[in-house]
N, C-alpha and C. Protein backbone atom coordinates (compact mmCIF):
# COMPACT_ATOMS: atom_id res chain seq x y z
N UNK A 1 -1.81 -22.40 -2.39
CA UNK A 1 -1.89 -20.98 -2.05
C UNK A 1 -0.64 -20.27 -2.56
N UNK A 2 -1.00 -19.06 -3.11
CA UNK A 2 0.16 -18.25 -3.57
C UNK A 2 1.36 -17.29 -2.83
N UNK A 3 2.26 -17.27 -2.66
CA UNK A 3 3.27 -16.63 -1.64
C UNK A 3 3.31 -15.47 -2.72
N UNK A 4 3.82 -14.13 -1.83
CA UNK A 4 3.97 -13.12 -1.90
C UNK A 4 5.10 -12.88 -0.99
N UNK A 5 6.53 -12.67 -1.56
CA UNK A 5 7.80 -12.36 -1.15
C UNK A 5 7.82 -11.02 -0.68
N UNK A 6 8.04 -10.03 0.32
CA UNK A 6 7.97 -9.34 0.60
C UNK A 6 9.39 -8.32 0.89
N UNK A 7 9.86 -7.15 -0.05
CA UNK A 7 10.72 -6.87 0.15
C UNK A 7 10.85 -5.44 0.84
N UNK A 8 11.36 -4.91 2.17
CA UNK A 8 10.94 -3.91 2.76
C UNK A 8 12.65 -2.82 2.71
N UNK A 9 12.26 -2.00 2.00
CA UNK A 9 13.45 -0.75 2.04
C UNK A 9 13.39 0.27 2.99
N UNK A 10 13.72 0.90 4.06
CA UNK A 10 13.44 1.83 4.75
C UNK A 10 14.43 2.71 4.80
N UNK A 11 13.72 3.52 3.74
CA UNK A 11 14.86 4.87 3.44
C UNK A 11 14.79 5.98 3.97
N UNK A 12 13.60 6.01 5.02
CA UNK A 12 13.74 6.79 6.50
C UNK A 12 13.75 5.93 7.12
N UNK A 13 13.37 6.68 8.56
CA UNK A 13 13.50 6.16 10.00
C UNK A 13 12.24 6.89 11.02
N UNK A 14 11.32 6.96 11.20
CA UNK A 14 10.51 7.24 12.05
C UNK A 14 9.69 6.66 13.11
N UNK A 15 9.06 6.97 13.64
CA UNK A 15 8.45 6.13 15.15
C UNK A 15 7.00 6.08 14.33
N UNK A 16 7.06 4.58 14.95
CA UNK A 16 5.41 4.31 14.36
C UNK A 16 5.14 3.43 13.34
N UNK A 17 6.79 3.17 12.92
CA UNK A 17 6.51 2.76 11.45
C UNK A 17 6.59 1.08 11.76
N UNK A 18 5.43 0.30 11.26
CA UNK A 18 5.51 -0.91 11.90
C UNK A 18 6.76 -1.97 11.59
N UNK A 19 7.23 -3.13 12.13
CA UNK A 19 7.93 -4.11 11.87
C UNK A 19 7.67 -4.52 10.23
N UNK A 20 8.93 -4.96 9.84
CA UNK A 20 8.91 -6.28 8.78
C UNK A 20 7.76 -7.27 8.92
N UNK A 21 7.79 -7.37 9.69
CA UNK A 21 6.90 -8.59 10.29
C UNK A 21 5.26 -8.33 9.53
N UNK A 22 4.94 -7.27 10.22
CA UNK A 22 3.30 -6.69 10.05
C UNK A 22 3.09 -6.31 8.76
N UNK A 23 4.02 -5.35 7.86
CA UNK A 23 4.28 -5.20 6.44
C UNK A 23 4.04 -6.06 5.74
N UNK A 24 5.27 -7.43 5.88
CA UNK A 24 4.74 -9.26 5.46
C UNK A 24 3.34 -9.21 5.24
N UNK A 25 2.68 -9.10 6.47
CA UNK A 25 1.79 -10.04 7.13
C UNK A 25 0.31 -9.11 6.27
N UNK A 26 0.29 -7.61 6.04
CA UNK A 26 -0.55 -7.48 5.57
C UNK A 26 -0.52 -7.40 4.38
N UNK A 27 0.69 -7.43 3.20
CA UNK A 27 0.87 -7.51 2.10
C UNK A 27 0.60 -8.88 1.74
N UNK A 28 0.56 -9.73 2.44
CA UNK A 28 0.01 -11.28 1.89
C UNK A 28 -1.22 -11.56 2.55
N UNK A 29 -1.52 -10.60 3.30
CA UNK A 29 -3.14 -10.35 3.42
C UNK A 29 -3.89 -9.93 1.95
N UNK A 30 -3.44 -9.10 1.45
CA UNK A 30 -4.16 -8.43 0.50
C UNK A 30 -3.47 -8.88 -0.87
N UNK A 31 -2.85 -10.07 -0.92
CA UNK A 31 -2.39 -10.71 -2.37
C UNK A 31 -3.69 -11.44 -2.93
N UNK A 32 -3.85 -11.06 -3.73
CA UNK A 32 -5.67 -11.86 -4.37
C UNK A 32 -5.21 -13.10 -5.62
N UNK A 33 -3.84 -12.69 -5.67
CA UNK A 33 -3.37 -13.92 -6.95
C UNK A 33 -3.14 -15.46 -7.17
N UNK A 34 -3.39 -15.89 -8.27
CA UNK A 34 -3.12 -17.33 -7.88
C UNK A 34 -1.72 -17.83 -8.40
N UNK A 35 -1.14 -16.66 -8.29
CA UNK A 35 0.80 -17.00 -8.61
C UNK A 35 1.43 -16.15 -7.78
N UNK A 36 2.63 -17.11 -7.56
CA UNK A 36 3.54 -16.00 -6.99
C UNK A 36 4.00 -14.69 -7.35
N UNK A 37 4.56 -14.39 -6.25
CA UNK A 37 5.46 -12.64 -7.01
C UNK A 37 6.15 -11.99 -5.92
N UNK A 38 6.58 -11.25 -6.27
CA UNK A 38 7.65 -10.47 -5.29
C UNK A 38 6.71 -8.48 -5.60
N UNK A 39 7.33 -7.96 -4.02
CA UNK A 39 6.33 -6.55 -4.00
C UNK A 39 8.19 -6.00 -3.09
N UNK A 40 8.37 -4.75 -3.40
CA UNK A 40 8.79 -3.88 -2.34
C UNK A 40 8.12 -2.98 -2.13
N UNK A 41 8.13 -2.78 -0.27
CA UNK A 41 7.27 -1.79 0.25
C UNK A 41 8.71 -0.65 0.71
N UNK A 42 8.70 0.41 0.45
CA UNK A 42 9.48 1.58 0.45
C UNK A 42 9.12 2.18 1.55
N UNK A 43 9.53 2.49 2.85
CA UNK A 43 9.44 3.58 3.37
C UNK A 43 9.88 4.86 3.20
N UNK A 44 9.49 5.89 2.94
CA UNK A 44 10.18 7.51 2.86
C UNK A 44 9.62 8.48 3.54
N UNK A 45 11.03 9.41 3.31
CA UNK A 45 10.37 10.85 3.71
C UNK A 45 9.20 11.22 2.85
N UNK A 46 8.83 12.85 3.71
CA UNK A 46 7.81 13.32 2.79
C UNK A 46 8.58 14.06 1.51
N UNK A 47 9.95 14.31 1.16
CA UNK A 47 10.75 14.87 0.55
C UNK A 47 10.28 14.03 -1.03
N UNK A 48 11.10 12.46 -0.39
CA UNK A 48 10.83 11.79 -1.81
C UNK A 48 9.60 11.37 -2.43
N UNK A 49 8.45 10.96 -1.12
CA UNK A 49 6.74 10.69 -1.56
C UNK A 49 6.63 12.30 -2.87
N UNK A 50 6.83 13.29 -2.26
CA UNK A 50 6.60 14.69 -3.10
C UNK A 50 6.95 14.80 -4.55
N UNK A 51 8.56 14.22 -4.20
CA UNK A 51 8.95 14.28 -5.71
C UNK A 51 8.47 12.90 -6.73
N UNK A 52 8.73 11.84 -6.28
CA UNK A 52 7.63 11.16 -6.97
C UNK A 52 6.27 10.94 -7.01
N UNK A 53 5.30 11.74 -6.63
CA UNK A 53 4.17 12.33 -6.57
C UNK A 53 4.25 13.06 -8.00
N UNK A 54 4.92 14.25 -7.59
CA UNK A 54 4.99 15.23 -8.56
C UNK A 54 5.51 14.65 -10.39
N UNK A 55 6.23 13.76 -9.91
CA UNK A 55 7.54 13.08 -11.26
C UNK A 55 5.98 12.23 -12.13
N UNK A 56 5.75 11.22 -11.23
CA UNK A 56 4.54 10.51 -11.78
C UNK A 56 2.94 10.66 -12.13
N UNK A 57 2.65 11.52 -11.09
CA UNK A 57 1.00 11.67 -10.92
C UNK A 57 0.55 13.19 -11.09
N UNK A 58 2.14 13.97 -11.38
CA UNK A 58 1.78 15.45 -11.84
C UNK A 58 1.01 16.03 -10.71
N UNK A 59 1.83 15.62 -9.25
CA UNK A 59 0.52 16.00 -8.46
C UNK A 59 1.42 16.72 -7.49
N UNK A 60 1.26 17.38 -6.83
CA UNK A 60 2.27 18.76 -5.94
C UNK A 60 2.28 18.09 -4.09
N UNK A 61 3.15 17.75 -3.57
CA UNK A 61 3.19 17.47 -2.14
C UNK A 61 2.92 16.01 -1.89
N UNK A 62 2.77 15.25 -0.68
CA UNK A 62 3.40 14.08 -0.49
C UNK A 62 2.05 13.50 -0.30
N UNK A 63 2.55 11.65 -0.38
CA UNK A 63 1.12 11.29 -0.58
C UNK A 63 1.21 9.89 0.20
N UNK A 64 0.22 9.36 1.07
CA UNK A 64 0.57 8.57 1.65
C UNK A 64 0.97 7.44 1.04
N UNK A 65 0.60 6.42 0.07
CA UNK A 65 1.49 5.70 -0.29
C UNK A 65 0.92 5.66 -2.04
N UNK A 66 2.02 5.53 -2.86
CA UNK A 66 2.14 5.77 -3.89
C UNK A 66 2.47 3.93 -4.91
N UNK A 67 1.46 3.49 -5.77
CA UNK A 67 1.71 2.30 -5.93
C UNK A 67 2.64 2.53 -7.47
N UNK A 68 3.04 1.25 -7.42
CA UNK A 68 3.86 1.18 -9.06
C UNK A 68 3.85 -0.55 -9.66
N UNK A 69 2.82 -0.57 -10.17
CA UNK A 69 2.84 -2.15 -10.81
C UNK A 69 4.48 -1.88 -11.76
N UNK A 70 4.92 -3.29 -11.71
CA UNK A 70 5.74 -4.22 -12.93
C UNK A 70 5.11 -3.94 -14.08
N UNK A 71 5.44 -3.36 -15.25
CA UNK A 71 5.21 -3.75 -16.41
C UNK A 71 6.65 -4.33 -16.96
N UNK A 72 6.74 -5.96 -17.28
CA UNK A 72 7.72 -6.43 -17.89
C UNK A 72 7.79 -6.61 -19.49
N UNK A 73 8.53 -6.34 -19.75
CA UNK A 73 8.90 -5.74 -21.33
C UNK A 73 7.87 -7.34 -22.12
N UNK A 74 7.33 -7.07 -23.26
CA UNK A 74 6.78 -8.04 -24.05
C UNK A 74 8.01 -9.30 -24.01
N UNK A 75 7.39 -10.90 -23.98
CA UNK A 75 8.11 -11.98 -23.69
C UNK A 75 8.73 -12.05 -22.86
N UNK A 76 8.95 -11.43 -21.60
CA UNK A 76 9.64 -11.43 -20.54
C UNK A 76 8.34 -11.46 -19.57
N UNK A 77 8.62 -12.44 -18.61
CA UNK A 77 7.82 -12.82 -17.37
C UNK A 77 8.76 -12.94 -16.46
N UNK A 78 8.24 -11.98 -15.48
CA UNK A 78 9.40 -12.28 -14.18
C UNK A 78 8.24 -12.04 -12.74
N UNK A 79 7.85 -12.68 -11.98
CA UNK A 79 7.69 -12.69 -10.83
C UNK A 79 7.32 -11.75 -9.94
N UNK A 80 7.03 -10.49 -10.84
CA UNK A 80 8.04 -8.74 -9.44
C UNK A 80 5.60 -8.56 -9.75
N UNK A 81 5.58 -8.16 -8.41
CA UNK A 81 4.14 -7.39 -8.76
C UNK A 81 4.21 -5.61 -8.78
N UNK A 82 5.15 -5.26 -8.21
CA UNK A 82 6.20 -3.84 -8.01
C UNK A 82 6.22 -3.52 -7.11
N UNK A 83 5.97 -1.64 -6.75
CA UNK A 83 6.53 -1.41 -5.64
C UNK A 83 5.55 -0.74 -5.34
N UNK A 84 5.68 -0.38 -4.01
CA UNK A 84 4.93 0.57 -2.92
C UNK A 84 6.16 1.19 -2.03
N UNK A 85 5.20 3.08 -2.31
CA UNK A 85 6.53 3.80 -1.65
C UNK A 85 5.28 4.50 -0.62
N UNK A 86 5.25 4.47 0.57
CA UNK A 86 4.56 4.68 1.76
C UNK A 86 5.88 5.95 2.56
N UNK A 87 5.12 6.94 2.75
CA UNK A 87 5.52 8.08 2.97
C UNK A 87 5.22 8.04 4.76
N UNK A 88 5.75 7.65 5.61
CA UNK A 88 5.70 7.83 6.92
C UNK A 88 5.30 8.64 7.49
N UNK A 89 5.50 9.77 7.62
CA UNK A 89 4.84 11.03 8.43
C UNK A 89 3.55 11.43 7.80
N UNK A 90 3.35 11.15 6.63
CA UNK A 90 1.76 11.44 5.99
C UNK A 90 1.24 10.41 6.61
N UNK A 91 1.35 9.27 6.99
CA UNK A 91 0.58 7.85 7.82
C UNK A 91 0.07 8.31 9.04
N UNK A 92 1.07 8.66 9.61
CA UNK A 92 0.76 9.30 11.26
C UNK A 92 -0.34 9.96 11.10
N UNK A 93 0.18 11.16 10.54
CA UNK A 93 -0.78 12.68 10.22
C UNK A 93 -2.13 12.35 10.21
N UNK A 94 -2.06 11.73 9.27
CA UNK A 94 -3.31 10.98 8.74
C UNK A 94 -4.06 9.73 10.26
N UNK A 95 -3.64 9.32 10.34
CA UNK A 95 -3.99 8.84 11.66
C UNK A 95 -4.60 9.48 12.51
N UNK A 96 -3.70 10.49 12.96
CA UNK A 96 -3.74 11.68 14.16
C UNK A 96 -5.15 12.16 13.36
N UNK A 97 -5.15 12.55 12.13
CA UNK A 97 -6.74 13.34 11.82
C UNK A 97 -7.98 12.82 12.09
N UNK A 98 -7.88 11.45 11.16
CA UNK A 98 -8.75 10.73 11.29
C UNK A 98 -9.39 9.88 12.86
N UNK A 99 -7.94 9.77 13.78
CA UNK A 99 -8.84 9.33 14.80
C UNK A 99 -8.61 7.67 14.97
N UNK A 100 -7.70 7.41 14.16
CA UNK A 100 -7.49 6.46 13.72
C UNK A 100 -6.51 5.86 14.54
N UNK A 101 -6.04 4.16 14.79
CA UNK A 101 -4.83 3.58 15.25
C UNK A 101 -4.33 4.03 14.42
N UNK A 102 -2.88 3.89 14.57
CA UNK A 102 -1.46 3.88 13.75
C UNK A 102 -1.54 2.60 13.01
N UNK A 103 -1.40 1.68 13.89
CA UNK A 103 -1.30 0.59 13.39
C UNK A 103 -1.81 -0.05 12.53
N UNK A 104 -3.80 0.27 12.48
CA UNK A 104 -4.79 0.32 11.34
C UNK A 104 -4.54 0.78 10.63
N UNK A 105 -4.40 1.92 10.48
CA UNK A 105 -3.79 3.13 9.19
C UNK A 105 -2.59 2.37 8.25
N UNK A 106 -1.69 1.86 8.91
CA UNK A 106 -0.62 1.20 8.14
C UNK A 106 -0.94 0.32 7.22
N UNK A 107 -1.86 -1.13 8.35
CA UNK A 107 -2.35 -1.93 7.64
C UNK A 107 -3.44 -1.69 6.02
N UNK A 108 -4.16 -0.64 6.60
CA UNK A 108 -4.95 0.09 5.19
C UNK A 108 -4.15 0.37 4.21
N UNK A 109 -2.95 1.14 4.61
CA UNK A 109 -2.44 1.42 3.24
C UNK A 109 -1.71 0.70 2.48
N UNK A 110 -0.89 -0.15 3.35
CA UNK A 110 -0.21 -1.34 2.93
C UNK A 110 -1.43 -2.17 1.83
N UNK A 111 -2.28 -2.78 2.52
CA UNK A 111 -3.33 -3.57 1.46
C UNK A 111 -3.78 -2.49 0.49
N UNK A 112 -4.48 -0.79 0.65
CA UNK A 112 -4.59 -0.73 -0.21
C UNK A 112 -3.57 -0.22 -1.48
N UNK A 113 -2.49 -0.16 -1.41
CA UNK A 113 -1.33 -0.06 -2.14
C UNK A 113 -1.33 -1.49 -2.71
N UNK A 114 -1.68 -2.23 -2.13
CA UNK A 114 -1.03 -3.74 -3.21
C UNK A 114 -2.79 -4.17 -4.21
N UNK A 115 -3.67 -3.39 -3.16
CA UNK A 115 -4.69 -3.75 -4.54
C UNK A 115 -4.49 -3.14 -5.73
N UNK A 116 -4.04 -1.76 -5.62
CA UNK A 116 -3.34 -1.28 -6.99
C UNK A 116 -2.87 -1.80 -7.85
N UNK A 117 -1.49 -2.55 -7.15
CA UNK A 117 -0.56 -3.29 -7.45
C UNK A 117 -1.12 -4.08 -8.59
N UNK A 118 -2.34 -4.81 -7.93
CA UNK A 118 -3.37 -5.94 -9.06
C UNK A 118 -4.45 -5.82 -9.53
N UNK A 119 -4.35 -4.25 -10.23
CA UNK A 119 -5.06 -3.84 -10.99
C UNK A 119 -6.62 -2.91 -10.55
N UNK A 120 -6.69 -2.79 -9.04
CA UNK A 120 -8.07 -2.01 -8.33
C UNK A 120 -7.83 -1.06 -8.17
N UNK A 121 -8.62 -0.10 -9.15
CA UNK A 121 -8.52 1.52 -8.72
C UNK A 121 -9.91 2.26 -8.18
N UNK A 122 -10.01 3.09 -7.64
CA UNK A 122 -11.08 3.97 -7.21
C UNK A 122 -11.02 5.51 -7.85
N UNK A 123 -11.16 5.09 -9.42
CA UNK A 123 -11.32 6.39 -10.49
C UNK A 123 -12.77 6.66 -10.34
N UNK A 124 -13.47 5.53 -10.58
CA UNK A 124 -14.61 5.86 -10.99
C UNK A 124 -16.03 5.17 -9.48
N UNK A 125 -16.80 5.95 -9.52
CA UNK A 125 -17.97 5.07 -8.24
C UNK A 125 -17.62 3.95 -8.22
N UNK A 126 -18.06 2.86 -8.87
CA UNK A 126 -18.16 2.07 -9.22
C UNK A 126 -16.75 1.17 -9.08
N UNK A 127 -16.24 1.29 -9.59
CA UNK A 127 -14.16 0.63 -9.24
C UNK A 127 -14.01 1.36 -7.59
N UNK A 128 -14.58 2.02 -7.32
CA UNK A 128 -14.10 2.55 -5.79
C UNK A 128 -15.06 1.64 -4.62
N UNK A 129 -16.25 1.32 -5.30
CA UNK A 129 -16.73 0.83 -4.28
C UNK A 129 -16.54 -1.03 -4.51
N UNK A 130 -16.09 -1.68 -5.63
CA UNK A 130 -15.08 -3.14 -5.12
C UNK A 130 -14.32 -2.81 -4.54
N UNK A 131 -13.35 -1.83 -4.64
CA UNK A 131 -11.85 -1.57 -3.71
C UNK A 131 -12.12 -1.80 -2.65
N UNK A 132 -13.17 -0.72 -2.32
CA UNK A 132 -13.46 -0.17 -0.72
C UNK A 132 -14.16 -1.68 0.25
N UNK A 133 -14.68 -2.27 -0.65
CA UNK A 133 -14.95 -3.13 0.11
C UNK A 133 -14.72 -4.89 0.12
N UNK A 134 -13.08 -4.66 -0.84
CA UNK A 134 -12.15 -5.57 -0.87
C UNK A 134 -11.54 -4.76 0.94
N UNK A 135 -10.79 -4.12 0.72
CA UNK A 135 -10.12 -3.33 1.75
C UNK A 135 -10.53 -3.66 3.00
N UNK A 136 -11.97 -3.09 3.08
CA UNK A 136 -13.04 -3.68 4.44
C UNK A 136 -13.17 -5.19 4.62
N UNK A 137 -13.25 -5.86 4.03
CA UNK A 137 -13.29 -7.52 4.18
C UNK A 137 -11.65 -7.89 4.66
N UNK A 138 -10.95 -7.38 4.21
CA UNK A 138 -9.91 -8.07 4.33
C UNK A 138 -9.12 -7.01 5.48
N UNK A 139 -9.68 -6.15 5.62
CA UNK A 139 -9.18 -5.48 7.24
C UNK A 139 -9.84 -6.37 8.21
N UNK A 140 -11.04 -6.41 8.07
CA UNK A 140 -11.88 -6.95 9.32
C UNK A 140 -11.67 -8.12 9.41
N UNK A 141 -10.78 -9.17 8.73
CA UNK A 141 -10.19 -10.25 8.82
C UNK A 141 -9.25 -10.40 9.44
N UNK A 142 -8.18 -9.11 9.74
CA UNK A 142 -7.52 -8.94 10.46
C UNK A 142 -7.43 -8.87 11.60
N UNK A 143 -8.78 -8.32 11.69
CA UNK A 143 -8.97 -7.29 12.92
C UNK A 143 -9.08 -6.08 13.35
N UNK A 144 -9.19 -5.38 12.18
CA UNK A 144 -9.10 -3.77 12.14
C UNK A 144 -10.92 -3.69 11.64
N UNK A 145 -10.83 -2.12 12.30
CA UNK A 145 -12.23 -1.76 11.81
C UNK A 145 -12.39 -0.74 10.50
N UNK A 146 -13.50 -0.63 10.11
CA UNK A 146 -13.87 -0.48 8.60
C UNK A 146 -13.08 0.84 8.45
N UNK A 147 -11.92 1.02 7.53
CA UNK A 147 -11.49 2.33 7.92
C UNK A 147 -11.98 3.75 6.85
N UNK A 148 -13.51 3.70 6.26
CA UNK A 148 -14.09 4.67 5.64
C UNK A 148 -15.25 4.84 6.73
N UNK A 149 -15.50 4.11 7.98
CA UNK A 149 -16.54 5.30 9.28
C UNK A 149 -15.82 5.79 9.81
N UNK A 150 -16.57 7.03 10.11
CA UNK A 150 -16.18 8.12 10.65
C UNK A 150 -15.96 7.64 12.44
């Protein structure tokens, strides 16, 4: 089985925001690889989610979590799968709307930030609905419920 090193930066500070522990625990939930690697998960304000929102995705205001695969330069192999920058107060918010645990909400974004990570996007129907129901299998493995019902 493949380990997934987990590196956690918390460049805010807010209530809600789960342990090291749970971060770990769902980022090597949602590792699908058969090699190792290393991930940092970023906590931030909505200040910096905004500006790298805006810097990368040309997109205006903050976003709950924002993925960034490793691309390592040609002949260089190194270990890193990249980063995840998870915007804290958009988690809550988002919670609070939806109706949602906190705690679920985290776990969602955490996994779905690292499916990014390995290549799953939801551009198109079709790529959204493997995601969506990578995401759902591997929440409800957890223990969380499907987090696209209402």
């Amino acid at each position: 089985m493949s380990e997934l090193t987990v590196d956690i930066q918390r460049a805010y500070e807010a209530s809600g925001v789960p342990d090291d522990q749970s971060l770990t625990a769902w980022a090597n939930a949602a590792w699908q690889q058969e090699h190792d690697s290393e991930v940092t998960i970023r906590i931030v304000d909505c200040d910096e989610s905004a500006s790298l929102n805006d810097q990368y995705r040309g997109k205006s205001g903050p976003t709950n979590v924002l993925s960034f695969p490793f691309e390592a330069p040609a002949g260089i192999t190194v270990p890193l799968a990249g980063d995840l920058v998870i915007a804290a107060d958009v988690v809550v918010r988002e919670a609070q709307e939806q109706n949602k645990s906190l705690e679920s909400h985290w776990a969602h974004m955490v996994i779905h930030g690292l499916l990014h990570l390995q290549g799953y996007d939801h551009i198109n129907d079709e790529d959204a609905e493997v995601m969506e129901n990578l995401e759902i299998q591997l929440l409800t493995q957890l223990g969380y419920a499907n987090p696209y019902e209402a």
